[in-house]
Protein backbone atom coordinates (compact mmCIF):
# COMPACT_ATOMS: atom_id res chain seq x y z
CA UNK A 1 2.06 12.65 -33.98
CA UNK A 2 -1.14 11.01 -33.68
CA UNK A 3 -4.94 12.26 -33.05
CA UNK A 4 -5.21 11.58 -29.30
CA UNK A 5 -1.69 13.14 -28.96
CA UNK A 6 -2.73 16.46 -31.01
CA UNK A 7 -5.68 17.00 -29.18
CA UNK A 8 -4.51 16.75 -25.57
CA UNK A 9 -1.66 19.50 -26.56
CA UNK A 10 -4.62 21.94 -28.05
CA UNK A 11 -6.68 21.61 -25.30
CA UNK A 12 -7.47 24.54 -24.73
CA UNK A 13 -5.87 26.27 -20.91
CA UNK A 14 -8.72 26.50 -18.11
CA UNK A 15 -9.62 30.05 -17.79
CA UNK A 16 -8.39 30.80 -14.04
CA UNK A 17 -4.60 30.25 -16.05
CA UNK A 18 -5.45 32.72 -18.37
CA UNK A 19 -4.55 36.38 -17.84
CA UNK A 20 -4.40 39.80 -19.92
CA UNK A 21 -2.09 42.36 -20.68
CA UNK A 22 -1.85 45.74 -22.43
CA UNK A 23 -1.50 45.52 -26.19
CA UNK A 24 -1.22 47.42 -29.00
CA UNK A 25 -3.92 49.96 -30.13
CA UNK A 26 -5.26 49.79 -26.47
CA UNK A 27 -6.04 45.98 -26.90
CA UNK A 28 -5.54 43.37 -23.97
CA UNK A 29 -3.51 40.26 -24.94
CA UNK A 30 -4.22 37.16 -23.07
CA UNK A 31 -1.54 34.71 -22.12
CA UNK A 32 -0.43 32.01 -19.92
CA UNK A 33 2.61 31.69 -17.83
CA UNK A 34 5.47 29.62 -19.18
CA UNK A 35 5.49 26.82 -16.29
CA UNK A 36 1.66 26.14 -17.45
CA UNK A 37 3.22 25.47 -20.70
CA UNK A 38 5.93 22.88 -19.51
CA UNK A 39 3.42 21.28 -17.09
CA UNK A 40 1.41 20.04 -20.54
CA UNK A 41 4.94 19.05 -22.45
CA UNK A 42 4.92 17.03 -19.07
CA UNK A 43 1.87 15.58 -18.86
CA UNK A 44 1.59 14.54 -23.04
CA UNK A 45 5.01 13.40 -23.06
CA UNK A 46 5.62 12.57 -19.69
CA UNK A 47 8.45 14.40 -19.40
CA UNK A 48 10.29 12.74 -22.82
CA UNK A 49 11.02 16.48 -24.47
CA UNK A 50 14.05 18.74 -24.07
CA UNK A 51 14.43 22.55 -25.06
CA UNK A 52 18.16 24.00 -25.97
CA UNK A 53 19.04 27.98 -26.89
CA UNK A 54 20.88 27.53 -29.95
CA UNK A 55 21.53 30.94 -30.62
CA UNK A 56 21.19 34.30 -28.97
CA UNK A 57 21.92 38.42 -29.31
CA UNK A 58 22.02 41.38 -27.59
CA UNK A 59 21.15 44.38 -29.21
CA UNK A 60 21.07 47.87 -28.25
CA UNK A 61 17.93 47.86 -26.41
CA UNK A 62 16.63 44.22 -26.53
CA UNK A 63 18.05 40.58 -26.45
CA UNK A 64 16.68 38.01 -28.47
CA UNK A 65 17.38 33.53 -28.60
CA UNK A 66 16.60 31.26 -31.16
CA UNK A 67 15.40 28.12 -29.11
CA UNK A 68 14.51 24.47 -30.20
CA UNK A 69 12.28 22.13 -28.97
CA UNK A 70 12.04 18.44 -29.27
CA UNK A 71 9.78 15.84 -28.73
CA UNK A 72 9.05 12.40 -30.08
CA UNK A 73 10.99 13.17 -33.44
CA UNK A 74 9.73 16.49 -34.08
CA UNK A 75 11.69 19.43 -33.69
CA UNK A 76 10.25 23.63 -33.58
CA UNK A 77 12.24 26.47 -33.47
CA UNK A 78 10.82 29.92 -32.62
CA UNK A 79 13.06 33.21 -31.50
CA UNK A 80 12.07 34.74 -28.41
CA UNK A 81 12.84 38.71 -27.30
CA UNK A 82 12.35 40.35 -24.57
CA UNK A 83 13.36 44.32 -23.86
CA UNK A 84 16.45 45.54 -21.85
CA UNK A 85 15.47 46.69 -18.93
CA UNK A 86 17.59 50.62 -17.80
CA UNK A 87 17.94 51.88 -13.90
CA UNK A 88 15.90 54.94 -14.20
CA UNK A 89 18.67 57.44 -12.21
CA UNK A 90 21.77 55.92 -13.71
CA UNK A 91 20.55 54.74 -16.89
CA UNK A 92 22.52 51.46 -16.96
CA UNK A 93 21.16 48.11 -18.00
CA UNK A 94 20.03 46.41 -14.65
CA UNK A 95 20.25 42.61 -15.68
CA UNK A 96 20.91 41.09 -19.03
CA UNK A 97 20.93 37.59 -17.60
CA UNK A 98 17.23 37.71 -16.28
CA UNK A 99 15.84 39.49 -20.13
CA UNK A 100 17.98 36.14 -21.70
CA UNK A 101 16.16 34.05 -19.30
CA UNK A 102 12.88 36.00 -20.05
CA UNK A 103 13.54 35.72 -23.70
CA UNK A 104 14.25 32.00 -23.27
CA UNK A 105 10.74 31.35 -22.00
CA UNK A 106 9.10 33.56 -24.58
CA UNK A 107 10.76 30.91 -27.25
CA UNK A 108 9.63 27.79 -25.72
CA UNK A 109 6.14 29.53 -25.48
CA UNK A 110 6.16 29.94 -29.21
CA UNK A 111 7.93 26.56 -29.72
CA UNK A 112 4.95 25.04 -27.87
CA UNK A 113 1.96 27.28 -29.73
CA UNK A 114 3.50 25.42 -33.46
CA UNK A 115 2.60 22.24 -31.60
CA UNK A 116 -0.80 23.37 -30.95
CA UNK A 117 -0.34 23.90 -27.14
CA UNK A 118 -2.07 27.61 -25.97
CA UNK A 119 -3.36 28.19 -29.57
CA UNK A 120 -6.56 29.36 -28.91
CA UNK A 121 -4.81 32.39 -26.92
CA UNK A 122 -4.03 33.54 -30.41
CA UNK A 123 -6.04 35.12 -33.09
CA UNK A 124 -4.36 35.40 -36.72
CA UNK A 125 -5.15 39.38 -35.70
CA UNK A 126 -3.07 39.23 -32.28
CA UNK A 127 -0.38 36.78 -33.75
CA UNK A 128 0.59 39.74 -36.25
CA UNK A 129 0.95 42.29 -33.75
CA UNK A 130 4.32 42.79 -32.08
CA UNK A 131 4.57 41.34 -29.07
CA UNK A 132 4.47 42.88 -25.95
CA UNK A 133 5.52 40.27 -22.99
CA UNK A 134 5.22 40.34 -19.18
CA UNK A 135 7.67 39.03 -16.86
CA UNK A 136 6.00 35.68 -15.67
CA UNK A 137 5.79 35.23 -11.79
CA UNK A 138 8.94 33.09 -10.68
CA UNK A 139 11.75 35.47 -13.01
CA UNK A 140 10.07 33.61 -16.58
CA UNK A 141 8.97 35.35 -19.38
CA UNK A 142 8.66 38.82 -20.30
CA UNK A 143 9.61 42.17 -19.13
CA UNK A 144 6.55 43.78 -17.21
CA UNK A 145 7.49 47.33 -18.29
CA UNK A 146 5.99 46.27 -22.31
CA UNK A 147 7.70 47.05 -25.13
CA UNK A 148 6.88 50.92 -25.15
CA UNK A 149 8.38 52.97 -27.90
CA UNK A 150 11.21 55.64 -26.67
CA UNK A 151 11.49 57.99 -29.29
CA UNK A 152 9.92 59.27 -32.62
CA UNK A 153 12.53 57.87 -34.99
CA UNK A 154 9.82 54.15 -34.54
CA UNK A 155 8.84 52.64 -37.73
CA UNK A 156 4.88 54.59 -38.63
CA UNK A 157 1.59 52.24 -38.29
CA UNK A 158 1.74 52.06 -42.04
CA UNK A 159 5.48 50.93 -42.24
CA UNK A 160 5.22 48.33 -39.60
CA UNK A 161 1.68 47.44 -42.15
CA UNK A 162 3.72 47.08 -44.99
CA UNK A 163 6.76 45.48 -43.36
CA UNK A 164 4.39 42.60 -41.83
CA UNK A 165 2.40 42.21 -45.58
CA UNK A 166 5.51 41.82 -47.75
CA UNK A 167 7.05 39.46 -45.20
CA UNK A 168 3.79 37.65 -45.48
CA UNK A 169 3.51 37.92 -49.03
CA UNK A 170 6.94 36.42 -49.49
CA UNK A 171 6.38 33.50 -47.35
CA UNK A 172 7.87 33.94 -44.10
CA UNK A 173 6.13 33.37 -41.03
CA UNK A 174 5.74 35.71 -38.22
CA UNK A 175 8.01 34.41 -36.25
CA UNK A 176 10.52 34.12 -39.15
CA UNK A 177 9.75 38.06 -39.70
CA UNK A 178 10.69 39.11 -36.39
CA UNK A 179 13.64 36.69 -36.94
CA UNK A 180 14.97 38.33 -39.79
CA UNK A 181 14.52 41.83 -38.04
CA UNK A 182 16.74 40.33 -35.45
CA UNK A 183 19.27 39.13 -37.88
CA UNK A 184 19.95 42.42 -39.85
CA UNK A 185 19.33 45.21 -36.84
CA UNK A 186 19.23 43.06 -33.58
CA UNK A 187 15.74 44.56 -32.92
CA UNK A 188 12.08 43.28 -33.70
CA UNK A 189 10.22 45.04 -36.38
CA UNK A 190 8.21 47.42 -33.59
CA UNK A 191 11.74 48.80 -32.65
CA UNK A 192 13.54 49.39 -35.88
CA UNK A 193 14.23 52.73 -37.12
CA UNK A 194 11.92 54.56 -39.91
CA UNK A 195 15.22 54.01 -42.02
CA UNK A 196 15.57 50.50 -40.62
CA UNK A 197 12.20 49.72 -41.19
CA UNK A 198 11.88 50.70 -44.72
CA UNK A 199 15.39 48.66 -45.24
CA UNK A 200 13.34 45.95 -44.47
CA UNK A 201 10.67 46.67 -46.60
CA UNK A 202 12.54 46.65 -49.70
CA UNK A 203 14.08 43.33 -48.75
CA UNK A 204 10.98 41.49 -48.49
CA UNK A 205 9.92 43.35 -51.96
CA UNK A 206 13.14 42.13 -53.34
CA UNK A 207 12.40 38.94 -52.47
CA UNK A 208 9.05 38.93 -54.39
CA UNK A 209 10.91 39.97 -57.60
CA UNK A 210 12.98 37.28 -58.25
C-alpha cells in the first residue's frame, strides 16, 4: 500500500462525526459510526474491498464474529462482540440477530483501525480497556445498554491487569486477547468469571515458560 494511499485512510474523522460514550473508570470513549467507516473504504478504494464473517458464537450473555476484510491484496481480521440484550419482565433474549449484526460492525470497525482508518480515536490507554460499544444509529454497531457487569463473581481490576499484561507480554494483540477469551469461555476478558479469569492468566503465563 503506498504513501498517498496510507495517508488518506489515517486521516483523521472531522470532529462533528465524532461522538463519546461512557467508559470504564468513568472515562468517555470517542467513536465513529460504522457507515463513516465504509464511506472512507469507499472513497480510497472506490468501492474495490469486501468484508465476510468467517466465524461467529453465542455465548451465554454475549455473541462474538471473527470478520475479514480485504482490499487491494491485503487482508485484516479482527473479532467483534457485542452483549445480549434480556426483556426486563420476562427475562428472555430480545434479538440475537440484531447483537450478530452489531457485532459484525464492531469487527469491520477494528478491521479498518489495523489499516489506519479512525486511529487517532484510539489511545494505546483506551485500546487496552474492554470495550464498551453503542448501538450505531441505523441497527449498526453496539448495544447502547454498555457492557455493565451483572454480578460479583467479574474478574477484580487487578485480574483483568494481569490478564491484559501477560497476554501482552506473550505477544498477542488486544484483539487476539479478547479472541482467545472468546475461544475458551465465549465471553471477553471483562465478563469472565474470577475462576475464568485466573484460567486465563495461567495460560498466558504458560505460554511465557516455554
Amino acid at each position: 500500500m503506498d504513501e498517498n494511499t496510507r495517508k488518506k485512510l489515517e486521516e483523521p474523522f472531522p470532529a462533528e462525526l465524532i461522538k463519546t460514550r461512557p467508559g470504564s473508570n468513568g472515562k468517555n470513549l470517542s467513536y465513529v459510526e460504522v457507515a463513516e467507516y465504509v464511506r472512507r473504504l469507499n472513497d480510497v478504494f472506490q468501492g474495490n474491498w469486501s468484508f465476510e464473517v468467517v466465524d461467529q458464537a453465542i455465548g451465554e450473555k454475549e455473541v462474538w464474529v471473527l470478520g475479514r476484510l480485504s482490499v487491494n491484496g491485503v487482508t485484516k481480521s479482527s473479532y467483534g462482540n457485542s452483549k445480549i440484550r434480556t426483556s426486563r419482565v420476562t427475562g428472555e433474549q430480545i434479538s440475537i440477530g440484531e447483537e450478530l449484526k452489531s457485532s459484525e460492525s464492531d469487527s469491520l470497525k477494528r478491521c479498518c483501525r489495523l489499516l489506519g482508518i479512525g486511529l487517532h480515536l484510539y489511545s494505546d490507554k483506551q485500546h487496552d480497556e474492554p470495550i464498551t460499544h453503542t448501538r450505531d444509529q441505523g441497527g449498526n454497531g453496539g448495544n447502547g445498554n454498555g457492557r455493565s457487569r451483572s454480578n460479583g463473581n467479574h474478574p477484580t481490576p487487578r485480574q483483568l491487569q494481569a490478564l491484559w499484561s501477560y497476554g501482552r507480554k506473550a505477544n498477542y494483540t488486544a484483539d487476539e486477547i479478547r479472541g482467545k477469551s472468546f475461544k475458551m469461555f465465549s465471553r471477553s476478558p471483562e465478563n469472565l468469571s474470577r475462576s475464568e479469569a485466573s484460567t486465563l492468566i495461567q495460560t498466558f503465563s504458560d505460554m511465557l515458560n516455554h
